[in-house]
Protein backbone atom coordinates (compact mmCIF):
# COMPACT_ATOMS: atom_id res chain seq x y z
CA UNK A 1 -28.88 79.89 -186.40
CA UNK A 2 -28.32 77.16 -183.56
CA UNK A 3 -29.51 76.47 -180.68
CA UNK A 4 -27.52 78.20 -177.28
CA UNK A 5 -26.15 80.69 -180.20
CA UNK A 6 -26.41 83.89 -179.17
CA UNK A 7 -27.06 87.24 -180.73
CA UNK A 8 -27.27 91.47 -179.64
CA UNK A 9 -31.18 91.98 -180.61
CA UNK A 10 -33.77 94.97 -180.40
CA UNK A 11 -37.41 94.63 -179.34
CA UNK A 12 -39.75 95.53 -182.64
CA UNK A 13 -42.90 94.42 -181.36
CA UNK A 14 -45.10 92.27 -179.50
CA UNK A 15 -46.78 88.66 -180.43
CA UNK A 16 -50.69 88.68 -178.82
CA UNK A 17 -49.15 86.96 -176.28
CA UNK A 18 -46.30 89.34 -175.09
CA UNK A 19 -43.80 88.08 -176.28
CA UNK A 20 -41.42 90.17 -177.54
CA UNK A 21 -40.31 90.18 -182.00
CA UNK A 22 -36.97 90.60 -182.51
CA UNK A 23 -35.34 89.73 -186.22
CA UNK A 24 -31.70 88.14 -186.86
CA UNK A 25 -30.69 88.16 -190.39
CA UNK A 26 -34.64 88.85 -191.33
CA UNK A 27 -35.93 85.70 -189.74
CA UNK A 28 -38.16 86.40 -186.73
CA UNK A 29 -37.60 84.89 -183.13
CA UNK A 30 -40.20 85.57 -180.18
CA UNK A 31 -38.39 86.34 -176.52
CA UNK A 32 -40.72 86.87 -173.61
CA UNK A 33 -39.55 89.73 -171.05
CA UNK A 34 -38.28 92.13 -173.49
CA UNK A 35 -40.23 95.78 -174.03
CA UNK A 36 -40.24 97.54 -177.83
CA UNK A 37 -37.27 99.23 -178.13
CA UNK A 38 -35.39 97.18 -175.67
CA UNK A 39 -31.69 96.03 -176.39
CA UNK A 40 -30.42 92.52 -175.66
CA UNK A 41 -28.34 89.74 -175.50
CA UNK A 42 -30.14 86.70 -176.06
CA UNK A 43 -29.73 82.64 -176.72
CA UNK A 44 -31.70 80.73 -179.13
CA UNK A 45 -33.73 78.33 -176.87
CA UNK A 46 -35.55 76.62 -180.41
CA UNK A 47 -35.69 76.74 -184.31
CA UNK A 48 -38.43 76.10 -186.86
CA UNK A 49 -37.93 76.69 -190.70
CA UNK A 50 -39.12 79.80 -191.00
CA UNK A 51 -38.53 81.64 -187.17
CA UNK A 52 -36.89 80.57 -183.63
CA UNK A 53 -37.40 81.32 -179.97
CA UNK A 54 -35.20 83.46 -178.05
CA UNK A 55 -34.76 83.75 -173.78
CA UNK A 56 -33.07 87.12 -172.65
CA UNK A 57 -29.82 86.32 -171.02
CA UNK A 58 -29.08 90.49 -170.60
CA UNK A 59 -30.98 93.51 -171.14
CA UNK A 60 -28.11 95.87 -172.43
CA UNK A 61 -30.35 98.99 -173.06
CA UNK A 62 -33.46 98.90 -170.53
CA UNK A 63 -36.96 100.83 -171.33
CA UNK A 64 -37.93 103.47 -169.32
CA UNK A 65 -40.78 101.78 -168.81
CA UNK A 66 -39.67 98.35 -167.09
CA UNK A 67 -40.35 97.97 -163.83
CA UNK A 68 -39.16 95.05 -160.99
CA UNK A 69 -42.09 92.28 -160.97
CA UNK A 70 -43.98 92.48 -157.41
CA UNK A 71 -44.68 88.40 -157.22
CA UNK A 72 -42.07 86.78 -156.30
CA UNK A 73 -43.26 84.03 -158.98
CA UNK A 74 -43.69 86.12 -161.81
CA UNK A 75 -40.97 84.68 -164.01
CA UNK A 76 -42.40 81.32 -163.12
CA UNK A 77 -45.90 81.47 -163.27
CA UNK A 78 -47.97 82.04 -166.33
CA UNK A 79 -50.53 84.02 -165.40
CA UNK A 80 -49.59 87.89 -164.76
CA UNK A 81 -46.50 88.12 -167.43
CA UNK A 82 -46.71 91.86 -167.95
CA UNK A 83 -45.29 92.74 -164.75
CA UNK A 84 -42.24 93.87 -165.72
CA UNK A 85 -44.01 96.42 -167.67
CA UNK A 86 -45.32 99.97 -166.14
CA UNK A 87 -49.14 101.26 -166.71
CA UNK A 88 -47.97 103.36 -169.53
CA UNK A 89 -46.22 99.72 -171.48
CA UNK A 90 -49.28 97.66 -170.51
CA UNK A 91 -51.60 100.14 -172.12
CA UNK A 92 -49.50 100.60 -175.20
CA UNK A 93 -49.37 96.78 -175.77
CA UNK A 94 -53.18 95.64 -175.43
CA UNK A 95 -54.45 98.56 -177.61
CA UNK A 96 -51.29 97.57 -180.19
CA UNK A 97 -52.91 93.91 -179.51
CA UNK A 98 -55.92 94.85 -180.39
CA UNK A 99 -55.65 97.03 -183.89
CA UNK A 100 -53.36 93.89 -184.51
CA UNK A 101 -55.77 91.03 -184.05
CA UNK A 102 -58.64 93.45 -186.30
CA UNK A 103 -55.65 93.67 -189.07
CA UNK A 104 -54.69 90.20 -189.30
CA UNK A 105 -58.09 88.47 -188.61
CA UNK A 106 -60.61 90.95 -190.11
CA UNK A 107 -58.07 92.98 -192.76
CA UNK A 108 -59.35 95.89 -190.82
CA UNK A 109 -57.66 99.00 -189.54
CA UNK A 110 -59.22 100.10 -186.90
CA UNK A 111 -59.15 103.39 -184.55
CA UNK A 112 -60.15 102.47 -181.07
CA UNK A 113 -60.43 104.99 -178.35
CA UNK A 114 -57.86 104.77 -175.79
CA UNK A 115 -57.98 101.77 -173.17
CA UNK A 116 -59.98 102.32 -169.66
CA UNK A 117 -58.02 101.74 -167.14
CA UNK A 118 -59.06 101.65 -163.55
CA UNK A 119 -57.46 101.63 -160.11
CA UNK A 120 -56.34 99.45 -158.08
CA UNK A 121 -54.41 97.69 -160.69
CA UNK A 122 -53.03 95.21 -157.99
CA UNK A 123 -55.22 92.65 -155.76
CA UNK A 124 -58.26 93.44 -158.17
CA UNK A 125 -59.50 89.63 -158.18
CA UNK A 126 -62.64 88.13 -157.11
CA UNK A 127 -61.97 84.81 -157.55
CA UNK A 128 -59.34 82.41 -157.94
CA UNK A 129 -59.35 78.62 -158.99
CA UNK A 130 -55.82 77.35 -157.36
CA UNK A 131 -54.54 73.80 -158.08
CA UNK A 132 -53.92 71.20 -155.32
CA UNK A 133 -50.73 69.22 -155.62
CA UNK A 134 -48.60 66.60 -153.94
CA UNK A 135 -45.21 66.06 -154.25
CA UNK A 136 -42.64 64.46 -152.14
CA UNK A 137 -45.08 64.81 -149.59
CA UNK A 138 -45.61 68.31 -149.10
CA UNK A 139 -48.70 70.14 -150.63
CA UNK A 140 -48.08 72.38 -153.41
CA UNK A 141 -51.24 75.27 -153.98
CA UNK A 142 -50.42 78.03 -156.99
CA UNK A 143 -51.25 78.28 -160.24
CA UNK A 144 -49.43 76.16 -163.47
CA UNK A 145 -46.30 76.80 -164.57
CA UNK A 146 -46.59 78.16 -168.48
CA UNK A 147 -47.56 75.03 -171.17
CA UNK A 148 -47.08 72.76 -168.27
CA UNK A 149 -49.15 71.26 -165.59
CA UNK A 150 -46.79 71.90 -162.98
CA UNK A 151 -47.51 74.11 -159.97
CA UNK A 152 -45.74 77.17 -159.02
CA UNK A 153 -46.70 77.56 -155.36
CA UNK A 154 -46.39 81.31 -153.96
CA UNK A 155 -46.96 83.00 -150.94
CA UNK A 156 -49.03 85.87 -152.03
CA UNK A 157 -50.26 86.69 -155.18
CA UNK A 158 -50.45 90.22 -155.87
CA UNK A 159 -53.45 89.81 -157.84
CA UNK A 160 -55.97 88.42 -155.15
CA UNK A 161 -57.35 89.28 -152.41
CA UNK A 162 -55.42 89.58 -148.90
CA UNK A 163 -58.52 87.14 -148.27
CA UNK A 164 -58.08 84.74 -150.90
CA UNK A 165 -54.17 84.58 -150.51
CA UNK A 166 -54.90 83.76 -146.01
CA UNK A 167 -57.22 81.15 -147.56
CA UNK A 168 -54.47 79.49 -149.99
CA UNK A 169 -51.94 79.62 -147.10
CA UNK A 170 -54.60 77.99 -144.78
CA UNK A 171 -55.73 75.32 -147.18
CA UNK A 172 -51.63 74.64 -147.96
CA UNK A 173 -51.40 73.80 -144.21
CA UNK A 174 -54.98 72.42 -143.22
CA UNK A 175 -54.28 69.79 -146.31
CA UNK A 176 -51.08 68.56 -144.88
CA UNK A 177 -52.02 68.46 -141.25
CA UNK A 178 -55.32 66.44 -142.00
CA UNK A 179 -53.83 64.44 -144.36
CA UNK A 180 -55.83 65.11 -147.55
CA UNK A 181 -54.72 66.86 -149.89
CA UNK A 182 -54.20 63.78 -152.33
CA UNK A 183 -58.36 63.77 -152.45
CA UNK A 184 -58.51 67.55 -153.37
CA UNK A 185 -57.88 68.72 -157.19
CA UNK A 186 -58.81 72.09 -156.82
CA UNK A 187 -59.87 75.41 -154.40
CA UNK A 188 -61.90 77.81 -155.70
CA UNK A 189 -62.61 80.99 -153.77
CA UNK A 190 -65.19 83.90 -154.64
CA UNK A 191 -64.68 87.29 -152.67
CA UNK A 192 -66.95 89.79 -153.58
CA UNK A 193 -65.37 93.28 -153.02
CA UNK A 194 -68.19 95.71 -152.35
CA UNK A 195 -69.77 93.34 -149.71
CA UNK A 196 -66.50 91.75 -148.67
CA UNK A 197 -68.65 88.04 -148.26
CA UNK A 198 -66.62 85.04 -149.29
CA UNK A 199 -66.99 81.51 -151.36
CA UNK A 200 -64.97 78.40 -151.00
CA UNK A 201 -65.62 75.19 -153.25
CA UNK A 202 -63.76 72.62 -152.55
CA UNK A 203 -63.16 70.37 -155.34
CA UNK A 204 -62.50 66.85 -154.17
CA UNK A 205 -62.23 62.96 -155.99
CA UNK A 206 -64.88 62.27 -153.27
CA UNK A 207 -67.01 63.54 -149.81
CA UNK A 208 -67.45 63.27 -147.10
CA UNK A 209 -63.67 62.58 -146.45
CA UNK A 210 -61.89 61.92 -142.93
CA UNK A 211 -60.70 65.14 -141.23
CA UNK A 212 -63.83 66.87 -143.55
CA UNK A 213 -65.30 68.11 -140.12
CA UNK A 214 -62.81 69.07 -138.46
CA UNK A 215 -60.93 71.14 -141.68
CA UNK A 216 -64.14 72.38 -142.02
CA UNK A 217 -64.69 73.81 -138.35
CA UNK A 218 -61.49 75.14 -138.74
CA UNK A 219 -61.79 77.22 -141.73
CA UNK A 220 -65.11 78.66 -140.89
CA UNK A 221 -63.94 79.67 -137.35
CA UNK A 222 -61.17 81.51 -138.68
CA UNK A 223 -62.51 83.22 -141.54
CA UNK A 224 -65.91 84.56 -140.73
CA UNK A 225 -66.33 86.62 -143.71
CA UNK A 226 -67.06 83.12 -145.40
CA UNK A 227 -70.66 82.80 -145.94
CA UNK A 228 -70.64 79.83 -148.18
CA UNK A 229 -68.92 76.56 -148.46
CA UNK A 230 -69.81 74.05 -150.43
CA UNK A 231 -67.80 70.78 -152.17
CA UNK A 232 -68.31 69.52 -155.97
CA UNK A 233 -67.33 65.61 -156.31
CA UNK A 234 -65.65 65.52 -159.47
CA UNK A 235 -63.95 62.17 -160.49
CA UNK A 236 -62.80 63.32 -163.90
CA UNK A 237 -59.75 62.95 -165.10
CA UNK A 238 -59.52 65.56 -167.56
CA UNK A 239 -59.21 69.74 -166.77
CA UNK A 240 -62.85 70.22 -166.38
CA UNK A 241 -63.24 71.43 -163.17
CA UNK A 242 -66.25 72.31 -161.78
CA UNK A 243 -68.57 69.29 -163.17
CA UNK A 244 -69.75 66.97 -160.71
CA UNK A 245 -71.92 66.57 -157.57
CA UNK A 246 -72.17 69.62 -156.00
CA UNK A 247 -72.66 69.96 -151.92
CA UNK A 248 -73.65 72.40 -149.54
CA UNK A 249 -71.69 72.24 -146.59
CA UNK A 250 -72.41 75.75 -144.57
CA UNK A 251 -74.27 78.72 -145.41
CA UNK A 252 -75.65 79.96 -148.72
CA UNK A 253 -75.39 78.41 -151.88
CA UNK A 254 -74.27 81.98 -153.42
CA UNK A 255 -72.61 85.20 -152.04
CA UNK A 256 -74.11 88.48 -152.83
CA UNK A 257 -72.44 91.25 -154.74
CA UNK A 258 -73.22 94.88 -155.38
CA UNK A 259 -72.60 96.61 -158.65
CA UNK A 260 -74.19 100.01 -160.27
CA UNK A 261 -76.45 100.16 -157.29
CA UNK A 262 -77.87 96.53 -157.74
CA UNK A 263 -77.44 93.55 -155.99
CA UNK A 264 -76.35 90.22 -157.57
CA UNK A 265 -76.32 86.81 -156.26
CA UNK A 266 -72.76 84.71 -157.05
CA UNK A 267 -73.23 80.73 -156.96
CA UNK A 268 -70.47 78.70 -157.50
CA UNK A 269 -71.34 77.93 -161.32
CA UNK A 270 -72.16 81.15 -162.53
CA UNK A 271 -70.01 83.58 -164.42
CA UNK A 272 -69.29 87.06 -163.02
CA UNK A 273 -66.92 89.18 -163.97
CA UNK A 274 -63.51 89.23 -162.56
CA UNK A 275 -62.92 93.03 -162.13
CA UNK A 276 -65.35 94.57 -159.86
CA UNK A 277 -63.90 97.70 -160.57
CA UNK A 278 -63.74 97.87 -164.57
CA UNK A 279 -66.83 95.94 -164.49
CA UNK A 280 -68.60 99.23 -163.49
CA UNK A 281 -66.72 101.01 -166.42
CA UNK A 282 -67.57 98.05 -169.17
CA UNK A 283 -70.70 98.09 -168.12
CA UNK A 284 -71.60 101.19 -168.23
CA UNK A 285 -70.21 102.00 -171.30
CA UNK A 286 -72.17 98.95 -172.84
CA UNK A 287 -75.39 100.00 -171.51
CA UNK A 288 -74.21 103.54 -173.04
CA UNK A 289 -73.32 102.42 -176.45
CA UNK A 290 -76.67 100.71 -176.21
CA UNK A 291 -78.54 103.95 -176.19
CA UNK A 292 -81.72 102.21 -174.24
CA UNK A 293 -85.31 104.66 -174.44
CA UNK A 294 -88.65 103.16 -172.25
CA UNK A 295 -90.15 102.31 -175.25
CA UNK A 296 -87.11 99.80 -176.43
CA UNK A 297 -86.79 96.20 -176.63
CA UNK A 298 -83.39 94.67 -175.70
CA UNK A 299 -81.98 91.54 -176.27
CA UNK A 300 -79.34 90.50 -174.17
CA UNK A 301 -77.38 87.11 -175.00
CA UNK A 302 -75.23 85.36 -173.32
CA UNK A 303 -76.46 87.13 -170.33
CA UNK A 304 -75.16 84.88 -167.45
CA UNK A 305 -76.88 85.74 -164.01
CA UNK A 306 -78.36 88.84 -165.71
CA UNK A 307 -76.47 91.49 -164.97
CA UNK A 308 -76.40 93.71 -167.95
CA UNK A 309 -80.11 92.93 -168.65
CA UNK A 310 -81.27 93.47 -165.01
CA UNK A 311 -79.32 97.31 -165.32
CA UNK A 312 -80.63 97.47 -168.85
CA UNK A 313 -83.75 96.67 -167.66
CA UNK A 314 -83.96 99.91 -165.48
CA UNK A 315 -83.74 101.50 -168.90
CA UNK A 316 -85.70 99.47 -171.21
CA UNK A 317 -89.59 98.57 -171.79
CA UNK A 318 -88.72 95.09 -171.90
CA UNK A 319 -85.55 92.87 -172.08
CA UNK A 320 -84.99 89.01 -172.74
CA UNK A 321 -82.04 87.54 -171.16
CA UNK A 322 -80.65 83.91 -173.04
CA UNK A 323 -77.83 82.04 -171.07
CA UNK A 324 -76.77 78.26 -172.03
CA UNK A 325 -76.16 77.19 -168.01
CA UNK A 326 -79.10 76.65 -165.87
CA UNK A 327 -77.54 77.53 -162.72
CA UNK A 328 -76.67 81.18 -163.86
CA UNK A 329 -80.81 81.58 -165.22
CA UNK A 330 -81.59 80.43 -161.77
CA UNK A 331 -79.81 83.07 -160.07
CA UNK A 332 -80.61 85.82 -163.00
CA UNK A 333 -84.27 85.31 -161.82
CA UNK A 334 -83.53 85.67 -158.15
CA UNK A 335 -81.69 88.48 -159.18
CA UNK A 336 -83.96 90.48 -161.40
CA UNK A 337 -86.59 90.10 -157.91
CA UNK A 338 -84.40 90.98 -155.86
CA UNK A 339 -83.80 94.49 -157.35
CA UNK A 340 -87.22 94.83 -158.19
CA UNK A 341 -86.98 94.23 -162.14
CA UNK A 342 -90.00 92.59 -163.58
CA UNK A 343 -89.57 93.57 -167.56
CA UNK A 344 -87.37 90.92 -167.99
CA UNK A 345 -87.88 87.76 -169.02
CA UNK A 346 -84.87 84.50 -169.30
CA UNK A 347 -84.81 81.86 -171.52
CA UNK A 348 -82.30 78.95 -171.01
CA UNK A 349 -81.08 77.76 -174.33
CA UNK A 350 -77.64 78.07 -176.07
CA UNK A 351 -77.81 81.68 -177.81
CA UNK A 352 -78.42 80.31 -181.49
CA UNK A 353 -81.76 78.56 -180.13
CA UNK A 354 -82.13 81.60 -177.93
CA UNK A 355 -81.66 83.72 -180.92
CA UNK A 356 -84.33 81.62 -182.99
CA UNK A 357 -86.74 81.46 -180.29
CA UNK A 358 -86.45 85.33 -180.52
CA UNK A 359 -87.09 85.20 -184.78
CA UNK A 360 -89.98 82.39 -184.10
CA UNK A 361 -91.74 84.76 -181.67
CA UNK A 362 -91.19 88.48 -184.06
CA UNK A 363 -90.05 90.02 -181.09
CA UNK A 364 -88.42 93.24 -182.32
CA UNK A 365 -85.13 93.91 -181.08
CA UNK A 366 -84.25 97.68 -180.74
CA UNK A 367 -80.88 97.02 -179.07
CA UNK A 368 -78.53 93.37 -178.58
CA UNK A 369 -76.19 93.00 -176.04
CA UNK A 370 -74.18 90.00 -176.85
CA UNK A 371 -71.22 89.04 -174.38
CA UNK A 372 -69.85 85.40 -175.16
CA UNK A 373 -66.95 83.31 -174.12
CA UNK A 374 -63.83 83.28 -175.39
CA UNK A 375 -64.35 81.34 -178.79
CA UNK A 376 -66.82 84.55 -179.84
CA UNK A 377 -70.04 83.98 -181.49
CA UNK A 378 -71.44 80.46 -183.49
CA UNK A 379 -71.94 81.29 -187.40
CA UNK A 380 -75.55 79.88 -186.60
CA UNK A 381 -75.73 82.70 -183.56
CA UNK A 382 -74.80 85.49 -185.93
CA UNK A 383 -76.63 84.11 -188.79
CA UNK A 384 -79.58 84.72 -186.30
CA UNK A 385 -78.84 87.61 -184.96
CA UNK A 386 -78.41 89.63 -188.54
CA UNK A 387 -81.93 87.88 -189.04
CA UNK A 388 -83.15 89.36 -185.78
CA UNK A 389 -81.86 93.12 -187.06
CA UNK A 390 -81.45 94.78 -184.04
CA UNK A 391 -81.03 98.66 -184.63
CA UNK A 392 -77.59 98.66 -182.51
CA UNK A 393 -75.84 96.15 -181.97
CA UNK A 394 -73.10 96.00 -178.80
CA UNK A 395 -70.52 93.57 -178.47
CA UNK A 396 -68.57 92.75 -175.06
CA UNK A 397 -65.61 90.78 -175.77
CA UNK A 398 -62.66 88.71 -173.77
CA UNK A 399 -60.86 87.82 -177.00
CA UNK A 400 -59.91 90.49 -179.76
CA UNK A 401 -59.19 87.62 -182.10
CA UNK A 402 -62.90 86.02 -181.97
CA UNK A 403 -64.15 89.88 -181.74
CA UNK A 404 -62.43 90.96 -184.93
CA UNK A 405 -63.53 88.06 -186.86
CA UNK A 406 -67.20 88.42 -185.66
CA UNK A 407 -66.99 91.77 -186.16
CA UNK A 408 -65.93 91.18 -190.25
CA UNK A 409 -68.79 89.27 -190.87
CA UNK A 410 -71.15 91.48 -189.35
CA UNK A 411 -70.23 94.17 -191.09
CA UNK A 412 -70.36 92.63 -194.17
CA UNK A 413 -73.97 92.04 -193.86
CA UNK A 414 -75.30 95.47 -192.99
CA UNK A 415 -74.00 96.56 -190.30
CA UNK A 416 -71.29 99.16 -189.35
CA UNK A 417 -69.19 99.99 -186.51
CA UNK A 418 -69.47 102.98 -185.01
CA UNK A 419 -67.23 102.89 -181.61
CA UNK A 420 -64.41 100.04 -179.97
CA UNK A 421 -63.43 100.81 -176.30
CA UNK A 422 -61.13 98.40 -174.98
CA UNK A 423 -61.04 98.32 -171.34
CA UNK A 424 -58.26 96.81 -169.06
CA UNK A 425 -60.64 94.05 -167.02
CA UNK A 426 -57.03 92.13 -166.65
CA UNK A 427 -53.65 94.10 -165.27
CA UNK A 428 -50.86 92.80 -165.64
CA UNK A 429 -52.24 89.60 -167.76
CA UNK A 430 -51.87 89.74 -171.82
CA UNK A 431 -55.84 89.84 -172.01
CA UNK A 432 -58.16 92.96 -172.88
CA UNK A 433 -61.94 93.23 -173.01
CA UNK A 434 -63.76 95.31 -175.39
CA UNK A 435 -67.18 96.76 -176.22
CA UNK A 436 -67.82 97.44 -179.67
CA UNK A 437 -70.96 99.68 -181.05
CA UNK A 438 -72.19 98.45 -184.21
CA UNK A 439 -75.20 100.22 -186.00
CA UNK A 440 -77.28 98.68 -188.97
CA UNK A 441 -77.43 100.10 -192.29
CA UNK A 442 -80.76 100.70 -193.59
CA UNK A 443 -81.91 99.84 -196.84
């Protein structure tokens, strides 16, 4: 096979990152845009020794499920690349992604219960990080082109908010008509959904900056619903964005947000989930799988600004929350006061020194909670937590890769696993969450 050759294929299955597998001759080539089952005519774009990638110049037999992408940058952009796909494909794909990533990185088969998926599907975003470009003097906002770091501007994108996208289109014009956009690297905007209050961070090379006022006074006039804005001076010249100096400009330092009947405080460092709505459903089913009595002690790592602790809490005799960033501790101790939860306690420390601080004390653990970042758990962090022995064991994960592979080792030492719920925090993205319910064996 050559390059620009081209060959009549059929969609077999699906690469973790949506691309499609199609074979030619038995060698494998990976096509994004195509659905299982799919027919099509396609060109080889590139060739390694052992398989090739394919780009669909026409579908000759369409799915039933495809459906017309809604952003007009969807082919472009490489961020929502399941559009083309209806509810019923999506689905199909992240739990096939998921029983794939436990087979090849665990040797596992697993049986997971179907995905949760919650409505709205579309504009479900609270925040958004959007790129600031400059070229041939106009000012280019979007998000990166796929493996490049080009920008894709757009004019709405039909995962944020009406909010955030009025903000982009603002900032796209405000930059250009103040003339400094070549001094900004980044916006970031938080919108929280259930109390409709808005963050911008403006990420800038360096403040205060001429026009600064003035865009300023602009901004906050027309959007109202903005109660903070704040700048970060960051100088680096790497993709670490939000390091640096960090300024208060008007308003809070945080927006507030409401979920499962608490309140939680949003600053511009701390994590919270993306999904307002499926955040309900993950955590609820977390604090289910958790099984929490007043007489249990639960240990909740990773645990950000406190959220599942502070609603665990509510359950609990006594919980210990361990978070690396000491911004997000911070604001988990504002919030567990602000919703009246005082059987909790935070440690700051990275969740292996968390975990031993936890063994050094002989705190025992009746339940863990562990939910952390994309590259799963340390060996030193689940060396400790097998040492700590909590009775069940729940684990909320971005990444079914780092999940599955955690997941082996744990229950290779004594535990086993009981439940996996994947839940659809992400729609129309290639990415699935997942809580897992692991139980130990006694004896």
């Amino acid at each position: 096979m050559q390059k620009n050759e081209t060959y009549q294929v059929i969609a077999e299955g699906y690469t973790a990152e949506g691309e499609a597998v199609v074979k030619i001759d038995g060698i494998v080539i990976f096509v994004p845009g195509l659905i299982i089952g799919e027919e099509a005519e396609i060109s080889i774009t590139a060739m390694k020794k052992h398989y090739g990638y394919g780009r669909v110049i026409k579908i000759t037999k369409p799915s039933e499920h495809r459906t017309e992408p809604r952003c007009s940058a969807a082919r472009l952009c490489g961020g929502c690349s399941l559009q083309f796909m209806d509810d019923e494909a999506q689905k199909f794909f992240k739990e096939d992604k998921l029983r794939s990533c436990f087979r090849q990185n665990a040797n596992m088969e697993i049986q997971n219960l179907p995905i949760i998926r919650m409505d709205p599907v579309w504009h479900y975003r609270n925040k958004v990080q959007i790129p600031v470009q400059v070229k041939k003097g106009e000012v280019q906002m979007g998000f990166y082109r796929n493996h490049s770091n080009d920008v894709v501007p757009y004019e709405t994108c039909m995962v944020q908010t009406q909010l955030s996208n009025d903000l982009t289109k603002f900032f796209t014009q405000a930059l250009k008509k103040y003339r400094c956009a070549g001094l900004f690297r980044h916006i970031l905007i938080k919108h929280a959904h259930h109390t409709g209050e808005a963050m911008v961070v403006m990420i800038v090379r360096q403040y205060p900056f001429e026009g600064a006022d003035e865009l300023q006074a602009e901004m906050l006039q027309k959007f109202p619903a903005v109660k903070s804005l704040e700048a970060i001076v960051n100088r680096r010249e790497d993709n670490v964005i939000l390091d640096g100096k960090e300024i208060l400009l008007a308003g809070r330092p945080y927006i507030e947000e409401e979920l499962l009947e608490c309140t939680f405080r949003i600053s511009a460092r701390s994590f919270y989930q993306i999904n307002p709505y499926a955040t309900e459903r993950l955590y609820s089913t977390a604090l289910e799988y958790a099984q929490l009595t007043d007489s249990d002690i639960l240990i909740d790592l990773y645990c950000g600004t406190g959220t599942m602790g502070i609603l665990g809490a509510k359950r609990a005799k006594k919980v210990y929350g361990i978070e690396i960033v000491a911004d997000a501790i911070k604001d988990a101790k504002i919030n567990a006061e602000a919703n009246d939860v005082h059987n909790i306690q935070f440690v700051n420390a990275d969740a292996g020194k968390g975990a031993q601080m936890i063994i050094a004390s002989k705190i025992r653990a009746d339940a863990m909670i562990v939910d952390p970042p994309r590259k799963g758990c340390s060996k030193d962090t689940l060396d400790a937590i097998m040492k700590i022995a909590p009775k069940r064991l729940v684990y909320v994960s971005c990444d079914p890769a780092t999940l599955a592979r955690d997941v082996k080792i744990l229950t290779d030492h004594e535990y086993q696993l009981e439940k996996i719920q994947p839940v659809d925090m992400f729609p129309q993205t290639v990415h699935v969450e997942t809580v897992v319910l692991m139980s130990r064996v006694e004896g």
